[in-house]
C-alpha atoms as a PDB file:
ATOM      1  CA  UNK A   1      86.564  69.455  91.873  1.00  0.00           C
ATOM      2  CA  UNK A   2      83.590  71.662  90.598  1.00  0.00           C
ATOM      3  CA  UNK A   3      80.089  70.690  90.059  1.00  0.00           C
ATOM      4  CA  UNK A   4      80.094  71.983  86.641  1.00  0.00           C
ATOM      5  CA  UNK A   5      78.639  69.995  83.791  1.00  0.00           C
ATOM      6  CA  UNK A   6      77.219  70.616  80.794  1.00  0.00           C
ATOM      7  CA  UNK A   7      73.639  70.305  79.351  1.00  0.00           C
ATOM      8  CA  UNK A   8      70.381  71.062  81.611  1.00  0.00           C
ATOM      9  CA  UNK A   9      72.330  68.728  84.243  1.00  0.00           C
ATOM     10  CA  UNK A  10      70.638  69.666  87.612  1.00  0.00           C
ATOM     11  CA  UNK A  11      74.372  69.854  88.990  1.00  0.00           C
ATOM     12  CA  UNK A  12      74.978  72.283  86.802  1.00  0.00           C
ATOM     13  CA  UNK A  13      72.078  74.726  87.699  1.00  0.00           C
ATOM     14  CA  UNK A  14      73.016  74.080  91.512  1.00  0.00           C
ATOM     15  CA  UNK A  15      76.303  75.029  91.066  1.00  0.00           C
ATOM     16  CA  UNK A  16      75.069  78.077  88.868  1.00  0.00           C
ATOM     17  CA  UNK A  17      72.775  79.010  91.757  1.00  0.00           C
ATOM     18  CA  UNK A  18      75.449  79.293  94.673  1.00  0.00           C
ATOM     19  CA  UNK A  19      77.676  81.176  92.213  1.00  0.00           C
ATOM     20  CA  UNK A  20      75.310  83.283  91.411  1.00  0.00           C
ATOM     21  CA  UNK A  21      73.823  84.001  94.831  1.00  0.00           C
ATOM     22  CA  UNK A  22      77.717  83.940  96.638  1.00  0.00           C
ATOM     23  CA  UNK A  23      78.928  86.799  93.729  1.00  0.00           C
ATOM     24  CA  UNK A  24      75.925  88.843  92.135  1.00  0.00           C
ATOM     25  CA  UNK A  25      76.294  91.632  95.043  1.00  0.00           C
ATOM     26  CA  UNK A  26      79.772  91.911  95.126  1.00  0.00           C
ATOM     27  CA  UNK A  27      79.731  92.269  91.391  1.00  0.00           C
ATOM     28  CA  UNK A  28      76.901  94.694  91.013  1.00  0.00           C
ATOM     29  CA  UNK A  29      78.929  96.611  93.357  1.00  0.00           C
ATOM     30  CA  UNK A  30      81.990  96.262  91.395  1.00  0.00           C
ATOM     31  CA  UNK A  31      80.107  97.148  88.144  1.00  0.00           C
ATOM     32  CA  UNK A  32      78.393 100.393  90.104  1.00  0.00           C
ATOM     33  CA  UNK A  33      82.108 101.307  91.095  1.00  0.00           C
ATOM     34  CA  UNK A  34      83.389 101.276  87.651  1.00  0.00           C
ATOM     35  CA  UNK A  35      80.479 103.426  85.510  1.00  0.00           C
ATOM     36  CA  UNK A  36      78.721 105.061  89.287  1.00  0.00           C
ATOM     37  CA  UNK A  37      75.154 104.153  88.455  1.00  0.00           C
ATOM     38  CA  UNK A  38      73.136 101.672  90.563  1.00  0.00           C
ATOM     39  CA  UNK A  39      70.453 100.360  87.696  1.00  0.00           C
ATOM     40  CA  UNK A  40      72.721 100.660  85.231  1.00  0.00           C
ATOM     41  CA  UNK A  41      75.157  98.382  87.378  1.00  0.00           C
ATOM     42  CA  UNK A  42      71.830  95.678  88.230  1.00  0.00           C
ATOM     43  CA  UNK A  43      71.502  95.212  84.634  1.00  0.00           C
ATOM     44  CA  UNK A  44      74.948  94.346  83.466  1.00  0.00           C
ATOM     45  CA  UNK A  45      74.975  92.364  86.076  1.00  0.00           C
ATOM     46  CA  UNK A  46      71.938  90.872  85.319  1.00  0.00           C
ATOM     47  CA  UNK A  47      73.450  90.114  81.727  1.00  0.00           C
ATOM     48  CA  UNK A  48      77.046  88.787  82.849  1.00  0.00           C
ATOM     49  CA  UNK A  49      74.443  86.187  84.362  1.00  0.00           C
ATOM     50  CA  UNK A  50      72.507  85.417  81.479  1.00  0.00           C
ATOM     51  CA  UNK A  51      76.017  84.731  79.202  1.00  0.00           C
ATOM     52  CA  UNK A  52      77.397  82.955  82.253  1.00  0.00           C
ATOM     53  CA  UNK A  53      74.239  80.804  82.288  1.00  0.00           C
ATOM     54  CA  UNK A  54      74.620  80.112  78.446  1.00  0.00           C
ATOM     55  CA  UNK A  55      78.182  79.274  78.956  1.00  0.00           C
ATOM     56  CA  UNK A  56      77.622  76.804  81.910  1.00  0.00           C
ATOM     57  CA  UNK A  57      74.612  75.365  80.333  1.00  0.00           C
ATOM     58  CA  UNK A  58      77.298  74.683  76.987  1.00  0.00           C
ATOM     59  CA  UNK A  59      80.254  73.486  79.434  1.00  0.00           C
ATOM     60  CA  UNK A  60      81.955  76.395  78.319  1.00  0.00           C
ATOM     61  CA  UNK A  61      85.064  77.199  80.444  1.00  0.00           C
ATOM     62  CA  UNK A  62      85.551  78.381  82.767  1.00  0.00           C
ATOM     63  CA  UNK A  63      82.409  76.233  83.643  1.00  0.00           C
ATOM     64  CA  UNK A  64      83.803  72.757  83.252  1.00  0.00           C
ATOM     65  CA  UNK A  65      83.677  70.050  85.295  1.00  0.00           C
ATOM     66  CA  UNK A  66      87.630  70.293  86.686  1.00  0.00           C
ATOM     67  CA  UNK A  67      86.788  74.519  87.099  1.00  0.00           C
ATOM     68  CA  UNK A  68      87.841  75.702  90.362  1.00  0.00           C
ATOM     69  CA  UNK A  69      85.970  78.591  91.629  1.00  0.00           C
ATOM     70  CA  UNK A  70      88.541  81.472  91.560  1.00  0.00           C
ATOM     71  CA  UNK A  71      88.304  80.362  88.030  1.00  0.00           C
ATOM     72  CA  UNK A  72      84.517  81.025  87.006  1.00  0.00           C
ATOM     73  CA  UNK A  73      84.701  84.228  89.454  1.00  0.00           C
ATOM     74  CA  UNK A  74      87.804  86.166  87.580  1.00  0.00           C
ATOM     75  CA  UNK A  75      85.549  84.973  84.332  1.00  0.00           C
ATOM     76  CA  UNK A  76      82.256  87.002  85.816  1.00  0.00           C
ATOM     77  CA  UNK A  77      84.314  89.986  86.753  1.00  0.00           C
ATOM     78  CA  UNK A  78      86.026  90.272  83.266  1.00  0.00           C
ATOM     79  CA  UNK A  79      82.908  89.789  81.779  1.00  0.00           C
ATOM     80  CA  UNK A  80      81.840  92.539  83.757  1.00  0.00           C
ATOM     81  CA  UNK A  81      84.598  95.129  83.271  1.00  0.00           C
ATOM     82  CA  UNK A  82      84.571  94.746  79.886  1.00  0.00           C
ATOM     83  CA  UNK A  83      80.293  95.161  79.642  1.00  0.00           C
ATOM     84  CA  UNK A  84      80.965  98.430  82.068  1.00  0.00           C
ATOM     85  CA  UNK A  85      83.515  99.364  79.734  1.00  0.00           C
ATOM     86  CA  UNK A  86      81.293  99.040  76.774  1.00  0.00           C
ATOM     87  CA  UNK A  87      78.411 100.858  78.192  1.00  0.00           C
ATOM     88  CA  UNK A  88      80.192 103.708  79.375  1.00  0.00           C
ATOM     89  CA  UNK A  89      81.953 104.098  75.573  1.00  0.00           C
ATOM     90  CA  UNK A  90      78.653 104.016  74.688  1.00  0.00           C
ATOM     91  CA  UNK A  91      77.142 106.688  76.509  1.00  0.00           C
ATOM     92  CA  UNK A  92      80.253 108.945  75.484  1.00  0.00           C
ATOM     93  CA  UNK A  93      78.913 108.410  71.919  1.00  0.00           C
ATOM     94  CA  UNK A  94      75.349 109.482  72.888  1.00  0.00           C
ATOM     95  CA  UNK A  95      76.835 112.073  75.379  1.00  0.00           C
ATOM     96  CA  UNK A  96      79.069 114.042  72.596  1.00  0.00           C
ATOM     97  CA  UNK A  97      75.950 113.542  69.799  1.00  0.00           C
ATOM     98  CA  UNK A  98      73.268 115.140  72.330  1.00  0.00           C
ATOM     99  CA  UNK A  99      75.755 117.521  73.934  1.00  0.00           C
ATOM    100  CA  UNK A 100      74.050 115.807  77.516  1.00  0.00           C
ATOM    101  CA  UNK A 101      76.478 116.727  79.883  1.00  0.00           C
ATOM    102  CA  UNK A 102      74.353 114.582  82.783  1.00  0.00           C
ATOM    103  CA  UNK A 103      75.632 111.753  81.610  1.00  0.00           C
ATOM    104  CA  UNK A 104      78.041 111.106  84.026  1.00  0.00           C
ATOM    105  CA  UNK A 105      77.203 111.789  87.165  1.00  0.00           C
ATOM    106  CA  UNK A 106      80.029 109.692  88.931  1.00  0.00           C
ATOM    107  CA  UNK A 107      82.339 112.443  88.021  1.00  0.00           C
ATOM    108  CA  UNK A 108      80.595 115.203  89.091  1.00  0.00           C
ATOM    109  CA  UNK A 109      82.122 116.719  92.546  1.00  0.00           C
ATOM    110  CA  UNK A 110      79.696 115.364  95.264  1.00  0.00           C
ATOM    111  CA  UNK A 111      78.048 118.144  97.224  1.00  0.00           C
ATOM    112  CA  UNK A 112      79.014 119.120 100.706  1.00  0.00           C
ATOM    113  CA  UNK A 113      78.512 116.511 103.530  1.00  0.00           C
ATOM    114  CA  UNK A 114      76.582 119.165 106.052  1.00  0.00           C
ATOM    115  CA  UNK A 115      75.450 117.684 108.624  1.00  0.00           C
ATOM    116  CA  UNK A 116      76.530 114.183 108.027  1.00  0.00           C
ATOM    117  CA  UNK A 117      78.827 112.097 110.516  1.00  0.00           C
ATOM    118  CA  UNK A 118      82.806 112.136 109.489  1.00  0.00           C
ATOM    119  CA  UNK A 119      82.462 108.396 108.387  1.00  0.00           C
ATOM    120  CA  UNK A 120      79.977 109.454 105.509  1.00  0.00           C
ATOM    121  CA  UNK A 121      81.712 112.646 104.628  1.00  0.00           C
ATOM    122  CA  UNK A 122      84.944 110.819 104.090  1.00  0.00           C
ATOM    123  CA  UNK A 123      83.075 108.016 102.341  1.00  0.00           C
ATOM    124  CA  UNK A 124      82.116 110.644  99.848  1.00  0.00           C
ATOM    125  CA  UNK A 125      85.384 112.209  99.268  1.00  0.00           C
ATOM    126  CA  UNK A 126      86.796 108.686  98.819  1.00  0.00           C
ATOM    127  CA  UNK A 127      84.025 108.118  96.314  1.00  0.00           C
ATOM    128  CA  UNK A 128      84.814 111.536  94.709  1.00  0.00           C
ATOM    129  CA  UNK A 129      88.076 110.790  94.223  1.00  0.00           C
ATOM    130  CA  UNK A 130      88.182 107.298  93.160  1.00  0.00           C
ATOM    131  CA  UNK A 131      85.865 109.023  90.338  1.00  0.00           C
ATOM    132  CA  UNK A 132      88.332 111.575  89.211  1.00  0.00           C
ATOM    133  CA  UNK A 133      90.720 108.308  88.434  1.00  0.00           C
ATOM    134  CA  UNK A 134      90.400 106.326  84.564  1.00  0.00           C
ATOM    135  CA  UNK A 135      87.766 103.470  84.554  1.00  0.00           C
ATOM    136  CA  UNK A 136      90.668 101.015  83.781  1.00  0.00           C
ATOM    137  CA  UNK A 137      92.753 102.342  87.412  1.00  0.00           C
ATOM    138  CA  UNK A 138      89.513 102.161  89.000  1.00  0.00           C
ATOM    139  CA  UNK A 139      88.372  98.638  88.057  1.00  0.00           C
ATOM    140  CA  UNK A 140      92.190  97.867  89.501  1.00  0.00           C
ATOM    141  CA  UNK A 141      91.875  99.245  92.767  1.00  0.00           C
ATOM    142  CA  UNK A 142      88.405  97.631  92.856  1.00  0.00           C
ATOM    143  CA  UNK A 143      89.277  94.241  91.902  1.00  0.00           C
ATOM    144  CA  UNK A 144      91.980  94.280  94.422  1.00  0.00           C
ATOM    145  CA  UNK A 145      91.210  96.081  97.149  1.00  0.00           C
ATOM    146  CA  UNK A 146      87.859  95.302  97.333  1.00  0.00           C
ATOM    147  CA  UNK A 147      87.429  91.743  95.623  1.00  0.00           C
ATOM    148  CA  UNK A 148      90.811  90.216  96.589  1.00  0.00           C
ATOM    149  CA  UNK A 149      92.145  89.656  93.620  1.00  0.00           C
ATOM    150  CA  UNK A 150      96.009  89.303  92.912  1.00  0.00           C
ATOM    151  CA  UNK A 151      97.895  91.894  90.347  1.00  0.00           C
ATOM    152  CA  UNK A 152      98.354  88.022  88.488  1.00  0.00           C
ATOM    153  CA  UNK A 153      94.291  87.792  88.098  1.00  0.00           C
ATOM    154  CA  UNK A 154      93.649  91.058  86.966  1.00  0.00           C
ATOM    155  CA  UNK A 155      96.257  90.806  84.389  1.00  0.00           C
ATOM    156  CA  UNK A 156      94.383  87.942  82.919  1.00  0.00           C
ATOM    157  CA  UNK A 157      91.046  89.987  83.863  1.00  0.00           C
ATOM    158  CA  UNK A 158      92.763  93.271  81.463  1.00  0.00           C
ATOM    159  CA  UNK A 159      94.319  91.440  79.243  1.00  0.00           C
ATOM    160  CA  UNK A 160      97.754  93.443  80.101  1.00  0.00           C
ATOM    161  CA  UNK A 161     100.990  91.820  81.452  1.00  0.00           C
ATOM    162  CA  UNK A 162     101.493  90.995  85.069  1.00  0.00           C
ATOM    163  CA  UNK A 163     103.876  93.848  85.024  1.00  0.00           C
ATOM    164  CA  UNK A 164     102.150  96.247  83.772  1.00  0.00           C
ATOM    165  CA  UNK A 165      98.605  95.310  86.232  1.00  0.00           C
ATOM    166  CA  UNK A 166     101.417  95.582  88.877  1.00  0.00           C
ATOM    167  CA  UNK A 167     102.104  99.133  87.894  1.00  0.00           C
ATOM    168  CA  UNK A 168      99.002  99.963  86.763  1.00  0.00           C
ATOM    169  CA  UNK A 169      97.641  99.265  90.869  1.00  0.00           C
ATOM    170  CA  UNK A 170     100.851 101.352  92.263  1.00  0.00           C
ATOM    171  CA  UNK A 171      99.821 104.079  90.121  1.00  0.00           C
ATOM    172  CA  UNK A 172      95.966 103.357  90.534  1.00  0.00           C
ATOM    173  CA  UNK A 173      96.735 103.833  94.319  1.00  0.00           C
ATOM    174  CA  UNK A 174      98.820 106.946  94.310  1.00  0.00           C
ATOM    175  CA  UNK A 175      96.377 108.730  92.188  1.00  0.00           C
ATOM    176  CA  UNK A 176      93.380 107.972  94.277  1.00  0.00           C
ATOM    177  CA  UNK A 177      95.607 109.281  97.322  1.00  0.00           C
ATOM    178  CA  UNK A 178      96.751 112.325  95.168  1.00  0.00           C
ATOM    179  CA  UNK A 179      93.297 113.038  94.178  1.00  0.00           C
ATOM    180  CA  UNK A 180      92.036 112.291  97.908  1.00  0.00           C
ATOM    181  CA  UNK A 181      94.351 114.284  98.946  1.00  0.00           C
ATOM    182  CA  UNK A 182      93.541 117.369  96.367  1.00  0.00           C
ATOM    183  CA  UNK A 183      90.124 117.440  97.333  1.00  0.00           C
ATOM    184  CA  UNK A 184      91.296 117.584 101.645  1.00  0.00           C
ATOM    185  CA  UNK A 185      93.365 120.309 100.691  1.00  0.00           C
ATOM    186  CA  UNK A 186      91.058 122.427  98.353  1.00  0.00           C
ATOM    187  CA  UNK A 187      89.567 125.848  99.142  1.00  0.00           C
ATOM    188  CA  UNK A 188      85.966 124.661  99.048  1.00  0.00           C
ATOM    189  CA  UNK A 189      86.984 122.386 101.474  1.00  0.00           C
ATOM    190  CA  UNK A 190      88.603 124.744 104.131  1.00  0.00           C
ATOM    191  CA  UNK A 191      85.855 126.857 104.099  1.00  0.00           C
ATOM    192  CA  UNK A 192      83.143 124.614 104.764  1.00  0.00           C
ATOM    193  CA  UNK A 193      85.383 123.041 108.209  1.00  0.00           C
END
């Protein structure tokens, strides 16, 4: 049973406080996966807070009183995808009207590791890769890989079919390998070894 009630219910701001304290890294870091900016990813996560605060303070699921917790945490991190989401169609808008091509900088091909250890250079071409890959195959291999949630959950997270979040994370996989894979195997690469 949760804690959850609504109104200004002290119970209610306790429970808000461990959720917020036991998720807001993890989902900053989910958010800075998905659009590859680390203020841009404190302040949507600062504002899933704020609308999860409204929403407890209203009794709003998933912030009822008989809300588990995997609940109210698959609620923050659709909130989330769908804010990253929004943002990043966003800055295509301003991108294409100002003809800024800086505005993605997750995409970009990271520069050379040099003289960095093995563990950061393939850190780097992991990050590379995963951002050659769609936001929406990203934000799958994220929300599984890294936050533990089931093909099931991010279905209801994506609003797709359980099927197709199935297939979507086999394909979301392959093409991070393919793409990890590409970049190993490049020309660039060979030379600098």
């Amino acid at each position: 049973m949760s804690e959850w009630s609504a109104s200004d219910n002290p119970a209610t701001r306790t429970a808000f406080d461990a959720t917020l304290l036991r998720e807001q890294q993890a989902l900053c870091g989910f958010v800075r996966g998905l659009i590859g900016d680390a203020e841009q990813a404190r302040d949507i996560t600062q504002d899933v807070f704020m609308v999860a605060w409204r929403a407890a303070k209203e009794g709003a699921p998933p912030f009822t009183s008989n809300s588990d917790e995997r609940a109210v945490r698959r609620w923050l991190y659709c909130v989330a995808y769908r804010r990253a989401i929004s943002v990043q169609r966003h800055e295509r808008v301003l991108s294409i009207e100002s003809l800024d091509q800086e505005r993605a900088p997750h995409r970009e091909r990271l520069a050379a590791p040099g003289a960095f250890d093995e563990h950061i250079a393939e850190r780097e071409a992991l990050t590379a890769a995963m951002g050659d890959l769609e936001t929406a195959d990203t934000a799958c291999l994220l929300l599984n890989v890294v936050q533990g949630f089931t093909a099931r959950e991010i279905a209801i997270m994506l609003e797709i079919s359980p099927d197709a979040a199935k297939k979507r994370l086999t394909r979301a996989k392959q093409r991070l390998r393919d793409a990890y894979f590409a970049r190993e195997q490049s020309p660039a690469r060979e030379v600098r070894r």
